[in-house]
N, C-alpha and C. Protein backbone atom coordinates (compact mmCIF):
# COMPACT_ATOMS: atom_id res chain seq x y z
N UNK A 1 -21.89 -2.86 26.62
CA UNK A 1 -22.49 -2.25 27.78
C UNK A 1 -22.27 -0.73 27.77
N UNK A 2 -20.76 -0.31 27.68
CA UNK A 2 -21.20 1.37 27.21
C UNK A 2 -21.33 1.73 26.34
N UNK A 3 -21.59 1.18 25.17
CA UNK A 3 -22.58 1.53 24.05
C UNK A 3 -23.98 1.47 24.80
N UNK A 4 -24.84 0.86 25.65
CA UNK A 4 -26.20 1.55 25.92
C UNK A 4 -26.02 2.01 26.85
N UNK A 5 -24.92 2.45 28.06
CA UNK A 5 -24.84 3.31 28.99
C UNK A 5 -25.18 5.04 28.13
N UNK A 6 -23.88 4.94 27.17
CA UNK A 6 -23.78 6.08 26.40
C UNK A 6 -25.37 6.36 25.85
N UNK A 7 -26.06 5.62 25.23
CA UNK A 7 -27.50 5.93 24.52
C UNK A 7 -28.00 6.13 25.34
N UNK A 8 -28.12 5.93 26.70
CA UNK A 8 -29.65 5.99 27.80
C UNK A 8 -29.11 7.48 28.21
N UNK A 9 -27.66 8.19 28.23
CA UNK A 9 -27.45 9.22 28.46
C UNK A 9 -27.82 10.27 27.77
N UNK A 10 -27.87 9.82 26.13
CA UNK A 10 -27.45 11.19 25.43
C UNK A 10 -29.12 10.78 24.69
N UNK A 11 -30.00 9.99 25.25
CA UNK A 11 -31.48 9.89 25.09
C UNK A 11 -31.74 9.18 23.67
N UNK A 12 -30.76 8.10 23.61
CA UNK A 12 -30.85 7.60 22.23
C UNK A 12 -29.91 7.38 21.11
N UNK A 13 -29.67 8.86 21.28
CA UNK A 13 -29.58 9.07 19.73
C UNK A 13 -28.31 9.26 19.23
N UNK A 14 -27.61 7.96 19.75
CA UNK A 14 -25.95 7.62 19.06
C UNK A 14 -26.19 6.94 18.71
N UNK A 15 -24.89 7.39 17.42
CA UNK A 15 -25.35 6.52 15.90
C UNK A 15 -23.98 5.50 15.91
N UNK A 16 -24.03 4.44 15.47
CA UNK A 16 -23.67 3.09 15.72
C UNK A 16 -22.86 2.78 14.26
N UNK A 17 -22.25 1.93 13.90
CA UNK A 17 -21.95 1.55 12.61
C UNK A 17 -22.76 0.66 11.75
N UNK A 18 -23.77 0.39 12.68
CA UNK A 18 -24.72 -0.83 11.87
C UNK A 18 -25.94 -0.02 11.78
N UNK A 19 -26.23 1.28 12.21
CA UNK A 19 -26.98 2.11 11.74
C UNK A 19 -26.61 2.95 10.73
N UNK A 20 -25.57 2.73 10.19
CA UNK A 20 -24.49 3.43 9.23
C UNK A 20 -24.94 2.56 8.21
N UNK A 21 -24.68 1.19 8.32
CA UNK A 21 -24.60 0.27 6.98
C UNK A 21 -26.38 0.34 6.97
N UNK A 22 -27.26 0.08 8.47
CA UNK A 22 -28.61 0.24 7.77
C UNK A 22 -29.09 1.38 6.88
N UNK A 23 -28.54 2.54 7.32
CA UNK A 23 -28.92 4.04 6.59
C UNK A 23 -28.71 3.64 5.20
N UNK A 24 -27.32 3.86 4.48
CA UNK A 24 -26.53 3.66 3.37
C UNK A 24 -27.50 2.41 2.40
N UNK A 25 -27.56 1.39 3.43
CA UNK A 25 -28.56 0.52 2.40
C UNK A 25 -30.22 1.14 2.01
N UNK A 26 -30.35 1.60 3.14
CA UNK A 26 -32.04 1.87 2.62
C UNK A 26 -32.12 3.21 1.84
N UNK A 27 -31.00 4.00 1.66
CA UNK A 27 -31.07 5.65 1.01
C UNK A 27 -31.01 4.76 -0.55
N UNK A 28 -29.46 3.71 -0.62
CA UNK A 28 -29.73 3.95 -1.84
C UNK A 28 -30.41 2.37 -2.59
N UNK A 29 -30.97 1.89 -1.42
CA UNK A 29 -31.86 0.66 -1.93
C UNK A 29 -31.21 -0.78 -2.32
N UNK A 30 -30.18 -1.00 -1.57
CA UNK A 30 -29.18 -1.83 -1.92
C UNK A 30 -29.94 -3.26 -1.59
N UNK A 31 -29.71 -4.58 -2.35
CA UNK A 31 -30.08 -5.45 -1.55
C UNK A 31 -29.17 -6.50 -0.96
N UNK A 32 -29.25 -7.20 -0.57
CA UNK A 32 -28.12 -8.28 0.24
C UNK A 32 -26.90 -8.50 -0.76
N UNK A 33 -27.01 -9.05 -2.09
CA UNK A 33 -26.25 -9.45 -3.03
C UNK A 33 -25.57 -8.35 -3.25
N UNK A 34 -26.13 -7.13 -3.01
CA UNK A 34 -24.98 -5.61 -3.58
C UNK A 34 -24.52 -5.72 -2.50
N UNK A 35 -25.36 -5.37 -0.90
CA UNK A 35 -24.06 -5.27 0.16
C UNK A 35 -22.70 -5.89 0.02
N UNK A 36 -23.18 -7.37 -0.16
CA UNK A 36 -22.13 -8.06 -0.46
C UNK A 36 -21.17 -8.05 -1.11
N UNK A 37 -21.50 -7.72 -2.53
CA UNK A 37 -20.43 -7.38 -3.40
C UNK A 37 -19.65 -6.36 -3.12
N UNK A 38 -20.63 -5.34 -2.25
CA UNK A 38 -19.55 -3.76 -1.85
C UNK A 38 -18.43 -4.11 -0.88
N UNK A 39 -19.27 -5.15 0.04
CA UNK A 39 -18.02 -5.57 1.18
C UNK A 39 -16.88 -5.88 0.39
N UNK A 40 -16.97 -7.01 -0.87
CA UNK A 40 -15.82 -7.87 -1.46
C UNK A 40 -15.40 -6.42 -2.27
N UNK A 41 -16.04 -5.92 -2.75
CA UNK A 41 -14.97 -4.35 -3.64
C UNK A 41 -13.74 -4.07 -2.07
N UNK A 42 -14.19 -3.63 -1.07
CA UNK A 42 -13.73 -3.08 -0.23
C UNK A 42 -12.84 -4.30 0.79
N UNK A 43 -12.82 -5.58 -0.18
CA UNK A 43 -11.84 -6.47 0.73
C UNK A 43 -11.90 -7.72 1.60
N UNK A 44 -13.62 -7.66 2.07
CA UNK A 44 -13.94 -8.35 2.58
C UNK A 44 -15.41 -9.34 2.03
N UNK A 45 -14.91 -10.79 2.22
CA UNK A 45 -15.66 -11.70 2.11
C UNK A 45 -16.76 -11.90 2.55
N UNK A 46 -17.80 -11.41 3.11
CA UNK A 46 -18.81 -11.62 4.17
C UNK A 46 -19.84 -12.51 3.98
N UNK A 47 -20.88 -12.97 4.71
CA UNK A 47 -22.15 -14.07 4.39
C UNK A 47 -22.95 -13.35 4.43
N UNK A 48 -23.91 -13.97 4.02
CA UNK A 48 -25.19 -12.82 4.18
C UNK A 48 -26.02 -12.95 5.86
N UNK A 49 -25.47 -14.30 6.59
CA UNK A 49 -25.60 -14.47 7.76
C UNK A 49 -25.06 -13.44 8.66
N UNK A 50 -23.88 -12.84 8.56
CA UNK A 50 -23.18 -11.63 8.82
C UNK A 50 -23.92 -10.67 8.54
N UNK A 51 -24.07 -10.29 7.25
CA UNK A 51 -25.00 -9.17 6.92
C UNK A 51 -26.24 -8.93 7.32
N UNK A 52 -27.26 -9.71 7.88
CA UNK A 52 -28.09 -10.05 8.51
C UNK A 52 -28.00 -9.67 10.12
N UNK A 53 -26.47 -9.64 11.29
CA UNK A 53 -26.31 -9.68 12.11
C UNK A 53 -26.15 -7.99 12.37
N UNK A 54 -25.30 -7.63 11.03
CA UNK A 54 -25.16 -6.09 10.95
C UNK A 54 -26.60 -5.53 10.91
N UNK A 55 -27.05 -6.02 10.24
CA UNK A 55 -28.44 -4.84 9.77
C UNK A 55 -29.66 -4.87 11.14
N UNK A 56 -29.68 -6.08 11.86
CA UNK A 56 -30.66 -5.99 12.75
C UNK A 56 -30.34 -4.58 13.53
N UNK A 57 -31.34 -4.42 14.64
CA UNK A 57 -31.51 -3.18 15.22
C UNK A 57 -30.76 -3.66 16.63
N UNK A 58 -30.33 -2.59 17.75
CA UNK A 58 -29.92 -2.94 18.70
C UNK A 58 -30.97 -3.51 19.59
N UNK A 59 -30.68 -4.77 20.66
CA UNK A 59 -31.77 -5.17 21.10
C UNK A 59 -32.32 -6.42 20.35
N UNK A 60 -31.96 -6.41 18.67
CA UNK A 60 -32.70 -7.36 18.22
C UNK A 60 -31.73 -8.90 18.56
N UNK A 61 -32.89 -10.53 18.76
CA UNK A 61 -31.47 -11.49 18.90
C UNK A 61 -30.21 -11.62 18.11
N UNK A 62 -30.51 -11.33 17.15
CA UNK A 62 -29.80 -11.47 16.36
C UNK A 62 -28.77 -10.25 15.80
N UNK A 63 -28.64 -9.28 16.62
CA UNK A 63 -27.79 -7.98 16.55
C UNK A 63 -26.49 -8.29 17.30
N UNK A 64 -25.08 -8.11 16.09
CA UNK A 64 -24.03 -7.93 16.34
C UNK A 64 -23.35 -6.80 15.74
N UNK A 65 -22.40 -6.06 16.89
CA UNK A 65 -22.09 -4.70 16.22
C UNK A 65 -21.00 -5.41 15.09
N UNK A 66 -21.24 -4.37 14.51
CA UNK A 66 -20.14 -4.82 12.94
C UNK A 66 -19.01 -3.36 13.18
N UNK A 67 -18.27 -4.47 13.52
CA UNK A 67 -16.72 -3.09 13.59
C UNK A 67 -16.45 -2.36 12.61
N UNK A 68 -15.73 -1.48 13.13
CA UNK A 68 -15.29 -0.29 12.48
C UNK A 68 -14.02 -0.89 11.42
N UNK A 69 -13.49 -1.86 11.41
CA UNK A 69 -12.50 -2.16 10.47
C UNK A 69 -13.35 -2.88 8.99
N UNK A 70 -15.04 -3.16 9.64
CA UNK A 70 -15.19 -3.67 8.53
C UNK A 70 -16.42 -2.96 7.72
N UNK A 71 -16.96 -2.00 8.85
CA UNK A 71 -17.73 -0.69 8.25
C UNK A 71 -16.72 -0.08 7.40
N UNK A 72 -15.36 0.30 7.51
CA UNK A 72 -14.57 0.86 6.79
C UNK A 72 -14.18 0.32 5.25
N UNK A 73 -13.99 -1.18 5.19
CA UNK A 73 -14.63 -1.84 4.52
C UNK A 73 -15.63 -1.85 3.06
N UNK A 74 -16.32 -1.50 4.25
CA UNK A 74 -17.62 -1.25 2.84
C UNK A 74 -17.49 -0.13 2.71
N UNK A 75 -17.32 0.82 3.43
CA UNK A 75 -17.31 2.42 2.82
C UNK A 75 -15.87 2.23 1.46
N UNK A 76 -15.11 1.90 1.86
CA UNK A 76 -13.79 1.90 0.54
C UNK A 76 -14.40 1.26 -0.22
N UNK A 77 -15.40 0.33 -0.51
CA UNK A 77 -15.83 -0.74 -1.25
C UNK A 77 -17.06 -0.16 -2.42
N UNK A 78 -17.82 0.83 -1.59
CA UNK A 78 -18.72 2.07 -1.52
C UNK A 78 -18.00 2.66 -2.79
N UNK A 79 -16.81 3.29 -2.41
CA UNK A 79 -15.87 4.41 -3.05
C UNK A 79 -15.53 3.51 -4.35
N UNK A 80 -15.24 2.50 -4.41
CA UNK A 80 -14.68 1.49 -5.77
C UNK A 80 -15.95 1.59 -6.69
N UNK A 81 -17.25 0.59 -5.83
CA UNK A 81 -18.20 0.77 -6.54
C UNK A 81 -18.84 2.23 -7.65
N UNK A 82 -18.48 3.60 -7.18
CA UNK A 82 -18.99 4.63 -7.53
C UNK A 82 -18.10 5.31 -8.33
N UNK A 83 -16.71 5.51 -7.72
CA UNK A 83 -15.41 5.72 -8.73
C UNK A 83 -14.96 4.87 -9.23
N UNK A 84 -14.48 3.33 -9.06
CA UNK A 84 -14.16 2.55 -9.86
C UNK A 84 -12.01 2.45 -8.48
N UNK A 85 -11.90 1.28 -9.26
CA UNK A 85 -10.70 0.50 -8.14
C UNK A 85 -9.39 1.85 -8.53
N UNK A 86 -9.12 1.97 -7.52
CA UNK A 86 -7.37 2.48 -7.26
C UNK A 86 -6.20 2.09 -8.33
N UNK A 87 -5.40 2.48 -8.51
CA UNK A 87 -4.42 2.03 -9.73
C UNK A 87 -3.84 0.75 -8.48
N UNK A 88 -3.32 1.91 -7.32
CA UNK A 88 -2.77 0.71 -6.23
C UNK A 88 -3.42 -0.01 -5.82
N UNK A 89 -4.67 -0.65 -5.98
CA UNK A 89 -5.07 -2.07 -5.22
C UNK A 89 -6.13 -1.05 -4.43
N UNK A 90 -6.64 -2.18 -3.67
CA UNK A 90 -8.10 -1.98 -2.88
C UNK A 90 -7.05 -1.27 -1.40
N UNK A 91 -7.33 -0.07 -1.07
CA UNK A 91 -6.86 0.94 0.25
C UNK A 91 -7.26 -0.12 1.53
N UNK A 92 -6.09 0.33 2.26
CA UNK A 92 -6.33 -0.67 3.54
C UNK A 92 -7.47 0.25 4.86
N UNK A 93 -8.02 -1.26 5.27
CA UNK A 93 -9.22 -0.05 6.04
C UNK A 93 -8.35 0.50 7.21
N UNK A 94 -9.25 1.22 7.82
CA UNK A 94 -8.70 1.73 8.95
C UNK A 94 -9.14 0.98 10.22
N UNK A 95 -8.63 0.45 10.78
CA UNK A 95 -8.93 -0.44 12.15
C UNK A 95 -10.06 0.73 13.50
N UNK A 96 -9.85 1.89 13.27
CA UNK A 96 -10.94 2.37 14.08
C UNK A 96 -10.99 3.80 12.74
N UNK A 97 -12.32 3.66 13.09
CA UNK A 97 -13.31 4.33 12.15
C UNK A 97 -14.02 5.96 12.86
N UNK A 98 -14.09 7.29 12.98
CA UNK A 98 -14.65 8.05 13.55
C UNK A 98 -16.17 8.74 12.37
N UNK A 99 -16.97 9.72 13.37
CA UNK A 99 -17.53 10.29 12.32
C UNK A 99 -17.63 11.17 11.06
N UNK A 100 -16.05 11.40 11.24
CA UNK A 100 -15.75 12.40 10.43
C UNK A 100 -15.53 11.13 9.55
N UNK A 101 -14.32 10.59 9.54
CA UNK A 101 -13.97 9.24 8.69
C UNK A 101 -15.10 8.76 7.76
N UNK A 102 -16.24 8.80 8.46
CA UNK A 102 -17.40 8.23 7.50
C UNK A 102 -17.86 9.00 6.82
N UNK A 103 -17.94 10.47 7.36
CA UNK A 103 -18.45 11.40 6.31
C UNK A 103 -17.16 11.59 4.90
N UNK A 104 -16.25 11.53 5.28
CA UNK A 104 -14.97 11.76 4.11
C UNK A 104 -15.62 10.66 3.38
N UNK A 105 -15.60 9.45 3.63
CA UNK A 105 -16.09 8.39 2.65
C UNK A 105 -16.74 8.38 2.12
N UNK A 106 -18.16 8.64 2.23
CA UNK A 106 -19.12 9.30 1.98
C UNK A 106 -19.16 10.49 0.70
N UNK A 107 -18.35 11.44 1.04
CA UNK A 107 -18.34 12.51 0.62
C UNK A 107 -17.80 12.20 -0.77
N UNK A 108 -16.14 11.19 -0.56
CA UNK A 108 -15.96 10.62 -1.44
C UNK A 108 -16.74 9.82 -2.73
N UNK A 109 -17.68 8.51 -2.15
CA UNK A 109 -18.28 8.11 -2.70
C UNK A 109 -19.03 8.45 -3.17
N UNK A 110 -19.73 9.28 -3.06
CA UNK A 110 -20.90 10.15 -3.90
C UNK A 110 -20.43 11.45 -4.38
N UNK A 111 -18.93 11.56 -4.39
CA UNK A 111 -18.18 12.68 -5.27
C UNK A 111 -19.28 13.89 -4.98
N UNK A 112 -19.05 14.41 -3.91
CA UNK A 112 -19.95 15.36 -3.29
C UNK A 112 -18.97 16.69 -2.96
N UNK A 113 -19.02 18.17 -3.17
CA UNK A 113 -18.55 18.85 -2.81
C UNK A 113 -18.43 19.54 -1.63
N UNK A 114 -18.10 20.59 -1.65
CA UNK A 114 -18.59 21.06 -0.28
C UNK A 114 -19.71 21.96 0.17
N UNK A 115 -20.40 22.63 -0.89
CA UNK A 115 -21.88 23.08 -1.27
C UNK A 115 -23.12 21.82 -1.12
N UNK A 116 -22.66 20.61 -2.02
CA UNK A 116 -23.48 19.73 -2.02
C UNK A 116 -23.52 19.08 -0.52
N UNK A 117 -22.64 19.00 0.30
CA UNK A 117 -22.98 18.62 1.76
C UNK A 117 -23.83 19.67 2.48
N UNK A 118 -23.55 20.85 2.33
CA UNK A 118 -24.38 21.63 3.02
C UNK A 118 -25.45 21.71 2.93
N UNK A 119 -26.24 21.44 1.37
CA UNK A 119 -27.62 21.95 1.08
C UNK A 119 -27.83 20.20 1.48
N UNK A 120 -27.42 19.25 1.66
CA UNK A 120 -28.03 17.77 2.26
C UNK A 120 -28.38 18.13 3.51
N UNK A 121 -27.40 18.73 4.49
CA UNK A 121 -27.44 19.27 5.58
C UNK A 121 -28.56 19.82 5.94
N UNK A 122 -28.85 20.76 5.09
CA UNK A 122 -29.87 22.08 4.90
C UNK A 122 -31.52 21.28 4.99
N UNK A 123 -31.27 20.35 4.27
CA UNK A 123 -32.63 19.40 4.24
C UNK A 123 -32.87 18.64 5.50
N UNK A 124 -31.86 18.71 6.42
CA UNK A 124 -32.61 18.70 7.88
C UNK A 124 -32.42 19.66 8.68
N UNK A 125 -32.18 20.35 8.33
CA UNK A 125 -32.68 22.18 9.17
C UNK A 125 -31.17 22.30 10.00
N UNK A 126 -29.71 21.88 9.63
CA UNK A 126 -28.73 21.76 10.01
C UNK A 126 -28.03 22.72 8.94
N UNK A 127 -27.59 23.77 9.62
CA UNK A 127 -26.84 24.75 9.04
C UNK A 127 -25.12 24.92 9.71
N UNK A 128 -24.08 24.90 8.94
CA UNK A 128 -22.97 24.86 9.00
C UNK A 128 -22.35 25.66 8.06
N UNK A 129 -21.44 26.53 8.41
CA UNK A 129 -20.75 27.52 7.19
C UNK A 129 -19.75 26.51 6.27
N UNK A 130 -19.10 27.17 5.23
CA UNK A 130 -17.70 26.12 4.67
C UNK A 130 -17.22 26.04 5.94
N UNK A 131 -16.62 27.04 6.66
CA UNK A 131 -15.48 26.93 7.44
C UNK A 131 -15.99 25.99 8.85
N UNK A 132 -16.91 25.80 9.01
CA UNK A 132 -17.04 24.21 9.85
C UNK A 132 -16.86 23.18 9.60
N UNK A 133 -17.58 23.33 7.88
CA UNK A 133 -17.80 22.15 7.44
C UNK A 133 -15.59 21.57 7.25
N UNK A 134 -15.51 22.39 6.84
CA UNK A 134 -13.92 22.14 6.32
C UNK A 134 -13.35 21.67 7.69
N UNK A 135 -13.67 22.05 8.42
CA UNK A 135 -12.88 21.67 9.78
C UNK A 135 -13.04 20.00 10.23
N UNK A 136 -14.04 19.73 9.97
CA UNK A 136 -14.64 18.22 10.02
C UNK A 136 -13.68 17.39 8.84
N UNK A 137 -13.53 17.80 7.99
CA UNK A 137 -12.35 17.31 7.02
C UNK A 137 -10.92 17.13 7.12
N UNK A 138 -10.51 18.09 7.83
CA UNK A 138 -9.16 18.08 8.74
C UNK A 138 -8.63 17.27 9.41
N UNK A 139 -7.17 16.82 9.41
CA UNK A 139 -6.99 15.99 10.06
C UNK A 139 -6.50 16.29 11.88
N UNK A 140 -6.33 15.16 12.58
CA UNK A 140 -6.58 15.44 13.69
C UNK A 140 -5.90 15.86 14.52
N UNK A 141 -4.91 16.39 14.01
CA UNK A 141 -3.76 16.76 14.41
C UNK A 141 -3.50 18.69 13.90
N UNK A 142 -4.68 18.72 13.42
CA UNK A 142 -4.71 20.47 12.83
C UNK A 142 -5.22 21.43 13.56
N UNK A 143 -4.55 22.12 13.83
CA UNK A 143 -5.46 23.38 15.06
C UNK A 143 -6.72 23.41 14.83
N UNK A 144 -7.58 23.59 13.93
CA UNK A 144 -9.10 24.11 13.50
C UNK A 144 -9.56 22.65 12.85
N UNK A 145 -9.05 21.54 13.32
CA UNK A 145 -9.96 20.71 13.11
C UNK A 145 -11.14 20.17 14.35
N UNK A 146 -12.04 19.79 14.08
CA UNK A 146 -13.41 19.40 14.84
C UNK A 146 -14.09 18.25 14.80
N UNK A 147 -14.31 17.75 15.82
CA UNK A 147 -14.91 16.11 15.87
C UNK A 147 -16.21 16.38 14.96
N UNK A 148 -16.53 15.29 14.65
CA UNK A 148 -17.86 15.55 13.76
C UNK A 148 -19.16 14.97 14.50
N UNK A 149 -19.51 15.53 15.52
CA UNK A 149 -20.60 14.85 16.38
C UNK A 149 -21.98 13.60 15.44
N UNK A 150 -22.11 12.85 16.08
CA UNK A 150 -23.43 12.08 16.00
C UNK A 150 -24.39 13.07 15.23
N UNK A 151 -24.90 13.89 16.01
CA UNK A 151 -26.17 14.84 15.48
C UNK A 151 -25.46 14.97 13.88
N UNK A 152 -24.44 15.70 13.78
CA UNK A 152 -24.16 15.81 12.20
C UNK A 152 -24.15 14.81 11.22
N UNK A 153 -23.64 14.07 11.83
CA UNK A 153 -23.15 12.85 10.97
C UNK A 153 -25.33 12.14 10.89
N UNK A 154 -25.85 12.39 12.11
CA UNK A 154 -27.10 11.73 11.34
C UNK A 154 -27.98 12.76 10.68
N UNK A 155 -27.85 13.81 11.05
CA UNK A 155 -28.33 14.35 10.21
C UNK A 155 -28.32 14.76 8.77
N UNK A 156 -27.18 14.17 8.61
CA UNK A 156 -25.87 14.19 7.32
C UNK A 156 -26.56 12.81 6.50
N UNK A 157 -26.72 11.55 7.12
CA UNK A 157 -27.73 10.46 6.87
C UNK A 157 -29.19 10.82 6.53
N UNK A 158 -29.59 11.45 7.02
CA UNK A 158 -31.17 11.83 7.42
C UNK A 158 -31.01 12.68 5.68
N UNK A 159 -30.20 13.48 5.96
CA UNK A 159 -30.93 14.17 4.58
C UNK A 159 -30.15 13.43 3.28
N UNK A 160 -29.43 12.95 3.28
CA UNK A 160 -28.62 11.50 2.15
C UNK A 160 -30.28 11.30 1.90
N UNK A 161 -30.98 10.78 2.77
CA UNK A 161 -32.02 9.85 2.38
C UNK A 161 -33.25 10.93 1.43
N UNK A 162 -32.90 12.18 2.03
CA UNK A 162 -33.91 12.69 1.41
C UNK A 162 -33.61 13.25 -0.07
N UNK A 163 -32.40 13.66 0.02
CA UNK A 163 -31.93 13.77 -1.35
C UNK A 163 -31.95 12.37 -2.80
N UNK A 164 -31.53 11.62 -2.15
CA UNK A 164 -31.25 10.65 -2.73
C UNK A 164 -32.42 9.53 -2.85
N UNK A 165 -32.77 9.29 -2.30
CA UNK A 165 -34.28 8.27 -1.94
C UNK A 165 -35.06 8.47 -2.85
N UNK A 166 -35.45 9.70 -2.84
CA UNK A 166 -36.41 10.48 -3.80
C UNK A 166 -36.22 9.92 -5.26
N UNK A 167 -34.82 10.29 -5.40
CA UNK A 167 -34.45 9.70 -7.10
C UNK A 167 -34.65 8.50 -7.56
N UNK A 168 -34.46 7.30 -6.45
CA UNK A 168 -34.62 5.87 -6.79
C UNK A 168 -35.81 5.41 -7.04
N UNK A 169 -36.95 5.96 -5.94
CA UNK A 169 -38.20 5.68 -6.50
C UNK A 169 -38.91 6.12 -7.58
């Protein structure tokens, strides 16, 4: 319920974790059998009945939010798939997940610098210096660190897709 209190306020456009796993799948074209396998890299067993519950849209019957312990999940699972497993074992998720959190993963998984986030950025008309961007990286406990709002983080999605999309087809 305040997940759509919050959306009817801010006119939409909060971004969800199952709009996270929908983004991530359609940029880089994943199909059920990879989700899956990314979940099990990252720890978790899932059905594709599950995966199915994640991916619907809000509103749809069949839409259940998929938590942040297990969006986290696939993002570490994400990170295995692209770098390859930890010497120590598969990293434990984090039980609550923020937007910065997803962009680190992210950033991680696609071994992305800090130039290469900006010009993704740049491809949706979202301009940020290093020294913002670095602040979003910070932990939360650092004077000059900064929440990483929705707008960034989708616009951070938005241009993933445009960078990346492009190449697959």
């Amino acid at each position: 319920m305040a997940h759509a209190v919050l959306k009817i306020l801010t006119g939409g456009l909060v971004i969800d974790n199952n709009d996270i796993l929908r983004r991530v799948r359609y940029v880089f074209d994943f199909s059920d059998p990879l989700m899956l396998s990314i979940f099990k890299l990252g720890g978790y067993e899932g059905s594709r009945a599950e995966l199915k519950t994640w991916l619907a849209r809000e509103g749809e019957p069949d839409y259940v939010l998929c938590e942040d312990i297990n969006l986290a999940r696939f993002l570490n699972g994400l990170i295995i798939k692209n770098r390859g497993p930890r010497e120590d074992g598969i990293p434990e998720p984090e039980k609550r997940v923020s937007n910065n959190s997803v962009l680190r993963k992210l950033k991680i998984a696609l071994n992305l610098q800090a130039d290469d986030i900006l010009e993704i950025l740049k491809l949706n008309d979202l301009i940020l210096s290093k020294h913002e961007l670095s602040a979003l990286f910070r932990r939360p406990d650092h004077k000059n660190y900064r929440e990483c709002l929705d707008q960034v983080l989708r616009n951070f999605l938005d241009g993933m897709e445009k960078r990346y999309r492009q190449k697959i087809k």
